[in-house]
PDB file of N, CA and C in Angstrom:
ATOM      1  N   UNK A   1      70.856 -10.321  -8.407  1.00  0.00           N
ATOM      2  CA  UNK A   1      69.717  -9.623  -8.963  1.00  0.00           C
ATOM      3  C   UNK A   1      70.202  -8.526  -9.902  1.00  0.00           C
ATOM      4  N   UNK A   2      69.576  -8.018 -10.857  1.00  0.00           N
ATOM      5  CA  UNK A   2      69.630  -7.081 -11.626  1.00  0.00           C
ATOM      6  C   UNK A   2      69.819  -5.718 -11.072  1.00  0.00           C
ATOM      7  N   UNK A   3      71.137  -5.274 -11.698  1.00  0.00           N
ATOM      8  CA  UNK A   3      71.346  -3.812 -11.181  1.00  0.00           C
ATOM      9  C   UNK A   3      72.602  -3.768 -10.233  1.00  0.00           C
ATOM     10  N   UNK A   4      72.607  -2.849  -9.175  1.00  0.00           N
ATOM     11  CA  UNK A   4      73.167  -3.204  -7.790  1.00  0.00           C
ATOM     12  C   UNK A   4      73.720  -4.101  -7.807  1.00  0.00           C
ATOM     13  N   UNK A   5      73.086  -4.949  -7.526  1.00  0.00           N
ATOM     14  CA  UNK A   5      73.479  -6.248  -5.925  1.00  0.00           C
ATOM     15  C   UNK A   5      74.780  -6.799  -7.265  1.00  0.00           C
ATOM     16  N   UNK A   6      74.037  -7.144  -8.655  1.00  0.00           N
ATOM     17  CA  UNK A   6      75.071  -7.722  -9.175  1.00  0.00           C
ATOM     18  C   UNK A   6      76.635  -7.361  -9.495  1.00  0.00           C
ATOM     19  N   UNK A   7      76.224  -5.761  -9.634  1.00  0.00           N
ATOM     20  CA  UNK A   7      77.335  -5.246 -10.002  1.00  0.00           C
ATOM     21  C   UNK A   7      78.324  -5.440  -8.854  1.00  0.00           C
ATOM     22  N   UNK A   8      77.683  -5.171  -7.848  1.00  0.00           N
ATOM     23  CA  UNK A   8      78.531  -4.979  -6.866  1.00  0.00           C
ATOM     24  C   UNK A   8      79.080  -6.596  -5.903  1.00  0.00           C
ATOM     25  N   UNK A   9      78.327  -7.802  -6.549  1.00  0.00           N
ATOM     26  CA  UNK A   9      79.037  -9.080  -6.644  1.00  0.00           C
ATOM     27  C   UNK A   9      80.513  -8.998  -7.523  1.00  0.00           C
ATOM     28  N   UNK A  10      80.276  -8.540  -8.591  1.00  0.00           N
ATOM     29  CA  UNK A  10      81.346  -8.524  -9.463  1.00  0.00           C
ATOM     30  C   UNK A  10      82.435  -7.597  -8.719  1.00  0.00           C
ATOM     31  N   UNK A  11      82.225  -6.677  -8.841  1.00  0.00           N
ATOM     32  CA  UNK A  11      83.268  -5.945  -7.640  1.00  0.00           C
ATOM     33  C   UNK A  11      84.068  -6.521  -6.804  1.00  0.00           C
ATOM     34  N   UNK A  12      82.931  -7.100  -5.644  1.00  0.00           N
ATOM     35  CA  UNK A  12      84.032  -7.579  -4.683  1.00  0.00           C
ATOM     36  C   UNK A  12      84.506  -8.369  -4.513  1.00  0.00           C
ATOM     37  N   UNK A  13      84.406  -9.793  -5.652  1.00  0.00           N
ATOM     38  CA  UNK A  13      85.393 -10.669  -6.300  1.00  0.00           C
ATOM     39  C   UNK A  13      86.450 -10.126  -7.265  1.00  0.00           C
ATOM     40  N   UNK A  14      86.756  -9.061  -7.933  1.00  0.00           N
ATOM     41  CA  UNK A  14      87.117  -8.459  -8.652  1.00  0.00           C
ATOM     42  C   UNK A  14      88.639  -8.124  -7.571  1.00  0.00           C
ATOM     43  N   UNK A  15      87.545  -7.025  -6.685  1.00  0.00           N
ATOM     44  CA  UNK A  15      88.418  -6.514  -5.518  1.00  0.00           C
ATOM     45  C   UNK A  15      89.247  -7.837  -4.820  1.00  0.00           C
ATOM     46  N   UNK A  16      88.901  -9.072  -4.607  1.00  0.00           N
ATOM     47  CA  UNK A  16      89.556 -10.085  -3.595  1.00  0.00           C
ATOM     48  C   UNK A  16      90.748 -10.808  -4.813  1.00  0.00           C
ATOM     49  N   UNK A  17      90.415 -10.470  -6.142  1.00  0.00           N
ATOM     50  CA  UNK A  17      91.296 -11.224  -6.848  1.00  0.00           C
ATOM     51  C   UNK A  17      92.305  -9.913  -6.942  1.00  0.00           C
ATOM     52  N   UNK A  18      92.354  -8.789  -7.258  1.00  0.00           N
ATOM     53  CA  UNK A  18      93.387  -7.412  -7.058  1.00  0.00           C
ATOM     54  C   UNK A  18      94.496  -8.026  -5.980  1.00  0.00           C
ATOM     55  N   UNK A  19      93.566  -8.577  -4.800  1.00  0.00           N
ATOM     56  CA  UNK A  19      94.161  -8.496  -3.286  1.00  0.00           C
ATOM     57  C   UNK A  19      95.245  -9.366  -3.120  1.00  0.00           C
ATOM     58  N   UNK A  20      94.883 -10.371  -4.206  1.00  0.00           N
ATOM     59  CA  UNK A  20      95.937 -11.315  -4.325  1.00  0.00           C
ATOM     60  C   UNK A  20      95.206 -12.560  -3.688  1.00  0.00           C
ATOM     61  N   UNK A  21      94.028 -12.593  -3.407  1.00  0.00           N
ATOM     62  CA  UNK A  21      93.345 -14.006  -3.226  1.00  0.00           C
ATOM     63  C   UNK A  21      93.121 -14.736  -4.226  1.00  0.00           C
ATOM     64  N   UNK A  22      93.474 -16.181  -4.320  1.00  0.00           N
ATOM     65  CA  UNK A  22      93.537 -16.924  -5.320  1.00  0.00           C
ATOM     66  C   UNK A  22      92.279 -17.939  -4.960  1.00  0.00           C
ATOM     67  N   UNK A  23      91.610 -18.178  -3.675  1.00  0.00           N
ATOM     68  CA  UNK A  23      90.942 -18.956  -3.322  1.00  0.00           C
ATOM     69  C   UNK A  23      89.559 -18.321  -2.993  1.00  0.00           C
ATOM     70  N   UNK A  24      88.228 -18.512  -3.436  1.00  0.00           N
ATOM     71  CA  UNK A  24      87.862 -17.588  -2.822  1.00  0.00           C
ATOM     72  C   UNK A  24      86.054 -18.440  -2.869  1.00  0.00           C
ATOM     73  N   UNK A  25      85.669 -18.522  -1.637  1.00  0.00           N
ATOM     74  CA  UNK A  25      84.445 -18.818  -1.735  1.00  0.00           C
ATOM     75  C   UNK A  25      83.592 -18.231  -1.424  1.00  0.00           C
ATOM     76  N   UNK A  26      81.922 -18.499  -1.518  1.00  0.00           N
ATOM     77  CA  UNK A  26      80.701 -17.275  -1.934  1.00  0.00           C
ATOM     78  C   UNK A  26      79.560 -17.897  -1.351  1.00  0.00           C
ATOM     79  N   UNK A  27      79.558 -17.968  -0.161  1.00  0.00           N
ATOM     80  CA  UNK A  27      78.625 -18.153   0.347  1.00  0.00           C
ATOM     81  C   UNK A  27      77.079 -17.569   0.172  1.00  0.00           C
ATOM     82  N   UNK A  28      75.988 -18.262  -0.352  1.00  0.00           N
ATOM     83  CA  UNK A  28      74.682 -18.188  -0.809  1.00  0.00           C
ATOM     84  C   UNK A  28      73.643 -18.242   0.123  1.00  0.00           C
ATOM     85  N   UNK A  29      74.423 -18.235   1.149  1.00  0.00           N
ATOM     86  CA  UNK A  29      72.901 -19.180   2.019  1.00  0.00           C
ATOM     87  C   UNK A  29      71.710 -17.763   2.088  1.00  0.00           C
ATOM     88  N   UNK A  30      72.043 -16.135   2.006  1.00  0.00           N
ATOM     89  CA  UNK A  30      70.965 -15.562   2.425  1.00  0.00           C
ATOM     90  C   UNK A  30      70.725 -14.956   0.866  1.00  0.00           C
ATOM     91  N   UNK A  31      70.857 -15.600  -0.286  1.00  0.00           N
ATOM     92  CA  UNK A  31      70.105 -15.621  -1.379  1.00  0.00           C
ATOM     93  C   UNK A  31      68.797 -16.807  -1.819  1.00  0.00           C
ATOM     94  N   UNK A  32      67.999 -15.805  -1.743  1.00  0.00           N
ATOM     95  CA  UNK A  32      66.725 -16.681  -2.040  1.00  0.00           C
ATOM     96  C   UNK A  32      66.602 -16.951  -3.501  1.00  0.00           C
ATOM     97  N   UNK A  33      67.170 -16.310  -4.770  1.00  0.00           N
ATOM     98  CA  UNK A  33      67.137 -16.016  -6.097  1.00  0.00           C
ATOM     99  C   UNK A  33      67.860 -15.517  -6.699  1.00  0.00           C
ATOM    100  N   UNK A  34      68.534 -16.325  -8.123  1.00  0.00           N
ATOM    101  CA  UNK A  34      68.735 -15.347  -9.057  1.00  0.00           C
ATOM    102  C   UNK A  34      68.317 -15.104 -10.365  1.00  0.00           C
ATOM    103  N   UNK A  35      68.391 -13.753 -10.781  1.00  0.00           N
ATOM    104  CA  UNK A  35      68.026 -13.198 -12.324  1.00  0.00           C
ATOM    105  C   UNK A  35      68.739 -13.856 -13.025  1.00  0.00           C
ATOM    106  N   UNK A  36      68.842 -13.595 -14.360  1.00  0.00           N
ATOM    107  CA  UNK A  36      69.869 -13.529 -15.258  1.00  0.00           C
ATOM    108  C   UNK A  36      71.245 -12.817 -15.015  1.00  0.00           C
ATOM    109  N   UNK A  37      70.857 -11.852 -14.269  1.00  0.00           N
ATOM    110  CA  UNK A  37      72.199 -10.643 -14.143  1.00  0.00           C
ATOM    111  C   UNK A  37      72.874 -11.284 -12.782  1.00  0.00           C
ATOM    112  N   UNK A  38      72.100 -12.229 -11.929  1.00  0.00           N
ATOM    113  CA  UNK A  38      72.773 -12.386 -10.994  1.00  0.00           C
ATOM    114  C   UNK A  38      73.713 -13.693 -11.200  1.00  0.00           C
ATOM    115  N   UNK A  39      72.949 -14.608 -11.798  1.00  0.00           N
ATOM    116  CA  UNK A  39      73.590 -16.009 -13.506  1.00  0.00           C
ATOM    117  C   UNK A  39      74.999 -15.498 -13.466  1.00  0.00           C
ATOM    118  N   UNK A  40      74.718 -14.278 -14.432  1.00  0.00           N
ATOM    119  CA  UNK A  40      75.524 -14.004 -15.595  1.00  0.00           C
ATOM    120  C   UNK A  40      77.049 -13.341 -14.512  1.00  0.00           C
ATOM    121  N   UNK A  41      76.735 -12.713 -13.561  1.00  0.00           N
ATOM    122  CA  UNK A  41      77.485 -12.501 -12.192  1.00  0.00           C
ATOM    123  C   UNK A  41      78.299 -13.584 -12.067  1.00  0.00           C
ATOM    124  N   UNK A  42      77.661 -14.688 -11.481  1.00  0.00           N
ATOM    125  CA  UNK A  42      78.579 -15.762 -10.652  1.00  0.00           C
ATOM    126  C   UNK A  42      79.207 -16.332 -12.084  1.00  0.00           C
ATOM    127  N   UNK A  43      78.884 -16.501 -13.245  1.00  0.00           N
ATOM    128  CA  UNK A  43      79.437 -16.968 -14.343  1.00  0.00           C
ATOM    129  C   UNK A  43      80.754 -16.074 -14.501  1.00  0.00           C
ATOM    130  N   UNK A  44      80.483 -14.613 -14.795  1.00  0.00           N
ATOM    131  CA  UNK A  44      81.672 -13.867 -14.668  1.00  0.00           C
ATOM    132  C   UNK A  44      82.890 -14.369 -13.842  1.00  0.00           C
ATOM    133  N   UNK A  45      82.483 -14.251 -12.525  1.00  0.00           N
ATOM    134  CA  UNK A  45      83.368 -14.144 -11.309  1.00  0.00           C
ATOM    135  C   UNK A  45      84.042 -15.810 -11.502  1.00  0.00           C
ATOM    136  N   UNK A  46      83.532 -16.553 -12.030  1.00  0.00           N
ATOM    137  CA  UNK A  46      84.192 -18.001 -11.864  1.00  0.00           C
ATOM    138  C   UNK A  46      84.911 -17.844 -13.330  1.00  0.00           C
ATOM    139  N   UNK A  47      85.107 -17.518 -14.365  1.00  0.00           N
ATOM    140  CA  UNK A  47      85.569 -17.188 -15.673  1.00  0.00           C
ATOM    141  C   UNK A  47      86.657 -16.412 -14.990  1.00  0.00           C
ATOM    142  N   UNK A  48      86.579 -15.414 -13.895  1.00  0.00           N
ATOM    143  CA  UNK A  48      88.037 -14.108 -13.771  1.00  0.00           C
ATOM    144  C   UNK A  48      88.802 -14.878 -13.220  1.00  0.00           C
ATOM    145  N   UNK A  49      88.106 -16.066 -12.052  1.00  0.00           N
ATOM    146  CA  UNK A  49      88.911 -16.123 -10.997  1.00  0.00           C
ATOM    147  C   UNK A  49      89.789 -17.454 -11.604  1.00  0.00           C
ATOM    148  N   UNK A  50      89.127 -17.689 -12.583  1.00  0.00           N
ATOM    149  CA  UNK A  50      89.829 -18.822 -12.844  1.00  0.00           C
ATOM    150  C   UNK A  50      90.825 -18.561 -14.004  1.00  0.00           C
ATOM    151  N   UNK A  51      90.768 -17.822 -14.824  1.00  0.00           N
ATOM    152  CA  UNK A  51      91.921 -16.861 -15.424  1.00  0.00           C
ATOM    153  C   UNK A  51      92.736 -16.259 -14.922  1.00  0.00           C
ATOM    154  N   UNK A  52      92.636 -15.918 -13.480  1.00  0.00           N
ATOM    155  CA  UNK A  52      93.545 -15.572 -13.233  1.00  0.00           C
ATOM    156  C   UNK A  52      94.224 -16.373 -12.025  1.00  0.00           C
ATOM    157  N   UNK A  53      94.361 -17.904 -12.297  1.00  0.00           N
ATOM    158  CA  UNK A  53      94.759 -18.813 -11.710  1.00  0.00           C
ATOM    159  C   UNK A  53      94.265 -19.493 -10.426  1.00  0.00           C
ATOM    160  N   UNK A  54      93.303 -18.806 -10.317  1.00  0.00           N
ATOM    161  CA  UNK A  54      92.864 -19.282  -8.900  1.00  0.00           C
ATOM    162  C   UNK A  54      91.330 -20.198  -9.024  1.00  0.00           C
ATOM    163  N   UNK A  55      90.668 -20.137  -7.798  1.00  0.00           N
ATOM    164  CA  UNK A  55      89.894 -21.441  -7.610  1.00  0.00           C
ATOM    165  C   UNK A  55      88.372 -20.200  -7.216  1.00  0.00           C
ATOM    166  N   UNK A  56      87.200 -21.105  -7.307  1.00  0.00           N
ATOM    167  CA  UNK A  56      85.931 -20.071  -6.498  1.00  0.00           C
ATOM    168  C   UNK A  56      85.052 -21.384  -6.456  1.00  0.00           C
ATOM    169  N   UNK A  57      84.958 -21.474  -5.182  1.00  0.00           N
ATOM    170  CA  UNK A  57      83.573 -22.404  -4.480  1.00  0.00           C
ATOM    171  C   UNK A  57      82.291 -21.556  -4.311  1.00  0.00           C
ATOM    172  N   UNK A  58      81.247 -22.443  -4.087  1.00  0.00           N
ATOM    173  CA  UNK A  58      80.226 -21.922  -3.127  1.00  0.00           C
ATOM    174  C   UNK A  58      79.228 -22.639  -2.750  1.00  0.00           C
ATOM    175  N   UNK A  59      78.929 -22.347  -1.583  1.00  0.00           N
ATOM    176  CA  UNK A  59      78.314 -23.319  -0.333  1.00  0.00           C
ATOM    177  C   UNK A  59      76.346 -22.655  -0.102  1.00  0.00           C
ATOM    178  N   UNK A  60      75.932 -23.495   0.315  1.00  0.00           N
ATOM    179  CA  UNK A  60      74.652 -22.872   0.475  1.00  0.00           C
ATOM    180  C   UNK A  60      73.898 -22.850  -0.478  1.00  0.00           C
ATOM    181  N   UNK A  61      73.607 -22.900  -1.543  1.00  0.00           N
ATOM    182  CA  UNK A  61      72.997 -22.496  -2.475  1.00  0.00           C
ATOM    183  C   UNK A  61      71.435 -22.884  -1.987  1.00  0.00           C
ATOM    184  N   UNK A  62      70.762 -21.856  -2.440  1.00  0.00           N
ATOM    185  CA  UNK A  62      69.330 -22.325  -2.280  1.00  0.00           C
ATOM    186  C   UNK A  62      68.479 -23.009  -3.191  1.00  0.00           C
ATOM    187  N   UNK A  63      67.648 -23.531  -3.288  1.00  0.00           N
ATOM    188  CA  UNK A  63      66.925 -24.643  -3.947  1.00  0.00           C
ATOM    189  C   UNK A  63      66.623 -23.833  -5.251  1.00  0.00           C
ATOM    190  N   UNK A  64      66.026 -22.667  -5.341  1.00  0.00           N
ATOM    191  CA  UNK A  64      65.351 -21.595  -7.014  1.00  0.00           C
ATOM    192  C   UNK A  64      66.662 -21.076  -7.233  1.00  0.00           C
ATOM    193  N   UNK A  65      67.745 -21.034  -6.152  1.00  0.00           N
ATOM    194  CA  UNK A  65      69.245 -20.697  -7.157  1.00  0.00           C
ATOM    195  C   UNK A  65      69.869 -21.587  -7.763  1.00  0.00           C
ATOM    196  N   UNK A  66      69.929 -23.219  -7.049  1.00  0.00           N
ATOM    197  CA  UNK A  66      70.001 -24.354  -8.016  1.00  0.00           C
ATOM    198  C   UNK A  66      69.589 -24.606  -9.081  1.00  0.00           C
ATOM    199  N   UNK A  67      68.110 -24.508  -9.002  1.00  0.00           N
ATOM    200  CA  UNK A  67      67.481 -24.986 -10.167  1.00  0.00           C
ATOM    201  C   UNK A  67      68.009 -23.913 -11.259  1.00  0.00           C
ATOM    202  N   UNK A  68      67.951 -22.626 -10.942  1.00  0.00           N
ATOM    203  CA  UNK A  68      68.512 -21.608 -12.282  1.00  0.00           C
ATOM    204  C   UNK A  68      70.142 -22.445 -12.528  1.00  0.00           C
ATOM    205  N   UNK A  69      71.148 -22.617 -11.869  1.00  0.00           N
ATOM    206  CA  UNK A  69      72.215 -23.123 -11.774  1.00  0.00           C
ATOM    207  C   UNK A  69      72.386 -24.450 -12.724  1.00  0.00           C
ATOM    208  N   UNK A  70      71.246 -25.335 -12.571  1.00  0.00           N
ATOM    209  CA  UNK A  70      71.018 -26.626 -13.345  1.00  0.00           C
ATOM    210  C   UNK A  70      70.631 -26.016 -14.992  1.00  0.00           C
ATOM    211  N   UNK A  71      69.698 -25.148 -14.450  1.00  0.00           N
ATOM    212  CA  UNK A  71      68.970 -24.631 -16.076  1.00  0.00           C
ATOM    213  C   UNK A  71      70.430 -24.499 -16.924  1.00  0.00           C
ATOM    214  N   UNK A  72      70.944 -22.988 -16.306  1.00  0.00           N
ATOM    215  CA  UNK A  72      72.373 -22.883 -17.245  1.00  0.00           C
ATOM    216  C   UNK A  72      73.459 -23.918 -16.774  1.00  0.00           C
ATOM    217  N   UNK A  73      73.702 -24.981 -16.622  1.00  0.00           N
ATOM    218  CA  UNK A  73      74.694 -25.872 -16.615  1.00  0.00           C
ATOM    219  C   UNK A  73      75.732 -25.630 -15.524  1.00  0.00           C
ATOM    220  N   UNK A  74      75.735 -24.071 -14.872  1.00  0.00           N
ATOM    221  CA  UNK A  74      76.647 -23.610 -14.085  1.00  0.00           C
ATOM    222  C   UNK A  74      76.935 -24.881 -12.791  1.00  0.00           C
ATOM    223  N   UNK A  75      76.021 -25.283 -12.170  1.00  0.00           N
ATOM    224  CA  UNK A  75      76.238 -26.474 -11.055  1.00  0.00           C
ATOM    225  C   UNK A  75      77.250 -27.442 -11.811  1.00  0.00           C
ATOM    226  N   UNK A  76      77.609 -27.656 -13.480  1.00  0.00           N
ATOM    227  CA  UNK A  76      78.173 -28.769 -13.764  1.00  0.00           C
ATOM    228  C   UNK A  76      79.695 -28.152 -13.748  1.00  0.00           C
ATOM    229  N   UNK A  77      79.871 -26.818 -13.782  1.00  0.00           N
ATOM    230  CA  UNK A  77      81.460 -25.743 -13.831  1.00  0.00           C
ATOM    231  C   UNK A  77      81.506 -25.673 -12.054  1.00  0.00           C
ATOM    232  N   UNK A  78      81.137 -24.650 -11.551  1.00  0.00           N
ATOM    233  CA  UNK A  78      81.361 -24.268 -10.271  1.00  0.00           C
ATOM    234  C   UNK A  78      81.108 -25.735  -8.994  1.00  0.00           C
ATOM    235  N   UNK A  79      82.161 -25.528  -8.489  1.00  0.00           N
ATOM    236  CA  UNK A  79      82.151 -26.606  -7.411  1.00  0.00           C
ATOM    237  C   UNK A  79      80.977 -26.014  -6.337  1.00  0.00           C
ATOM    238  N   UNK A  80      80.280 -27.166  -6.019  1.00  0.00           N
ATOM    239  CA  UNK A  80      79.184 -26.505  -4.694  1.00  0.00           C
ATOM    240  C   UNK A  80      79.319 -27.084  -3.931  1.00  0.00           C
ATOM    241  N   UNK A  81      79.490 -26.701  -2.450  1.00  0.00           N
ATOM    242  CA  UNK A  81      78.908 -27.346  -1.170  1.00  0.00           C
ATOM    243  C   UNK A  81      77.623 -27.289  -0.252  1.00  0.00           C
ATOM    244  N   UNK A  82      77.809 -28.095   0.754  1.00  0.00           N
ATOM    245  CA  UNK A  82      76.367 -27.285   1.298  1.00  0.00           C
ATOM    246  C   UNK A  82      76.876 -26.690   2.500  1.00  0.00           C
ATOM    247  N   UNK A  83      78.177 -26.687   3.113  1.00  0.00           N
ATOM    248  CA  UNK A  83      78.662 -25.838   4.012  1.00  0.00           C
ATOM    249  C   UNK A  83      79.713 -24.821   3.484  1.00  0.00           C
ATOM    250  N   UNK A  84      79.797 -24.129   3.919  1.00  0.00           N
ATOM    251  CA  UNK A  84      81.123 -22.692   3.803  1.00  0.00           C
ATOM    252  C   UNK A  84      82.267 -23.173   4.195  1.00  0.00           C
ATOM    253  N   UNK A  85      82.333 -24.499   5.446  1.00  0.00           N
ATOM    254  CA  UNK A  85      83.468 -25.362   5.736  1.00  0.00           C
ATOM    255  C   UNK A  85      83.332 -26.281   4.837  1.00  0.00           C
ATOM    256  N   UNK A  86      83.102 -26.791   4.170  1.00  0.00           N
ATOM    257  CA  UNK A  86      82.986 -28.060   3.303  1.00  0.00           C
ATOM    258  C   UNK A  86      83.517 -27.306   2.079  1.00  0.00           C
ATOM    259  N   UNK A  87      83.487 -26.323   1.489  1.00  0.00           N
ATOM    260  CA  UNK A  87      83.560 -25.220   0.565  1.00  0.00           C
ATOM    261  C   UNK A  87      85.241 -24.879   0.660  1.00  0.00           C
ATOM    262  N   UNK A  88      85.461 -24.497   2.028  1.00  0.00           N
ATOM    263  CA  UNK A  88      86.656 -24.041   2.482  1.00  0.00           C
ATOM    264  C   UNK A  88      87.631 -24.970   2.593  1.00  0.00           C
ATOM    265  N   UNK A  89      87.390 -26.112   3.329  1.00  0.00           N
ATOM    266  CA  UNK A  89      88.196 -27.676   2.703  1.00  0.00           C
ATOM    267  C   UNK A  89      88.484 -27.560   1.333  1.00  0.00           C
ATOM    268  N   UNK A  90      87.793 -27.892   0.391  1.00  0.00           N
ATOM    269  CA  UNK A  90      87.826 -28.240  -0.851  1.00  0.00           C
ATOM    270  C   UNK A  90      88.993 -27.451  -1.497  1.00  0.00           C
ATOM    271  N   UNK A  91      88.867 -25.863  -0.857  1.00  0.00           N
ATOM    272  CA  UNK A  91      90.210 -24.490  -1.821  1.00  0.00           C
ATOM    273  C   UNK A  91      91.563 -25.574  -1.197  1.00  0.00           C
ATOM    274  N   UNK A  92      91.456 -26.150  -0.052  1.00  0.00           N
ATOM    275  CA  UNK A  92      92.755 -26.275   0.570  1.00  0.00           C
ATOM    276  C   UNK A  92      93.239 -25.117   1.342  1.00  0.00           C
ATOM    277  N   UNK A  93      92.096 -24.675   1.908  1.00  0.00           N
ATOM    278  CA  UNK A  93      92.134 -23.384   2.879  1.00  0.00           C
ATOM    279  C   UNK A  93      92.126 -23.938   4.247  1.00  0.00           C
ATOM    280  N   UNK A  94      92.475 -23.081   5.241  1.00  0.00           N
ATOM    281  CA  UNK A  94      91.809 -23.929   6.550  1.00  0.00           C
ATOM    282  C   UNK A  94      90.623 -22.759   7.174  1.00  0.00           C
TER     283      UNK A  94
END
């Protein structure tokens, strides 16, 4: 969402790629929606993480975050699951 919540998405992918996490997935399930700013968020965070060599899943997505996801093409870039384990397989995480 606009403001907040997004900024502070960006952050703490920001913060997990600093940390030296290269794998990193984003579980959606208690998002009902996103803005543009929240779009333009997960677009960011999959652009850093993947510049800076690493991988970003995410599991859960809800049905009005899909459809925004389909609108901007993002579902055809970002890998999705519908579990956080199915998500977590995929990095080659356990």
């Amino acid at each position: 969402m606009l403001g907040a919540p997004s900024n502070v998405f960006r952050s703490m992918v920001e913060d997990l790629l600093k940390a030296g996490n290269q794998r990193i997935v984003v579980n959606f399930r208690g998002v009902p929606y996103a803005d543009s700013a929240g779009i333009g968020a997960l677009a960011y965070n999959f652009s850093n993480t993947k510049a800076a060599g690493g991988r970003l899943a995410i599991a859960e997505v809800q049905p009005a975050v899909l459809d925004v996801m389909d609108v901007t093409r993002l579902s055809d870039l970002i890998p999705m699951f519908e579990t956080e384990k199915e998500a977590v397989k995929s990095l080659g995480a356990n």
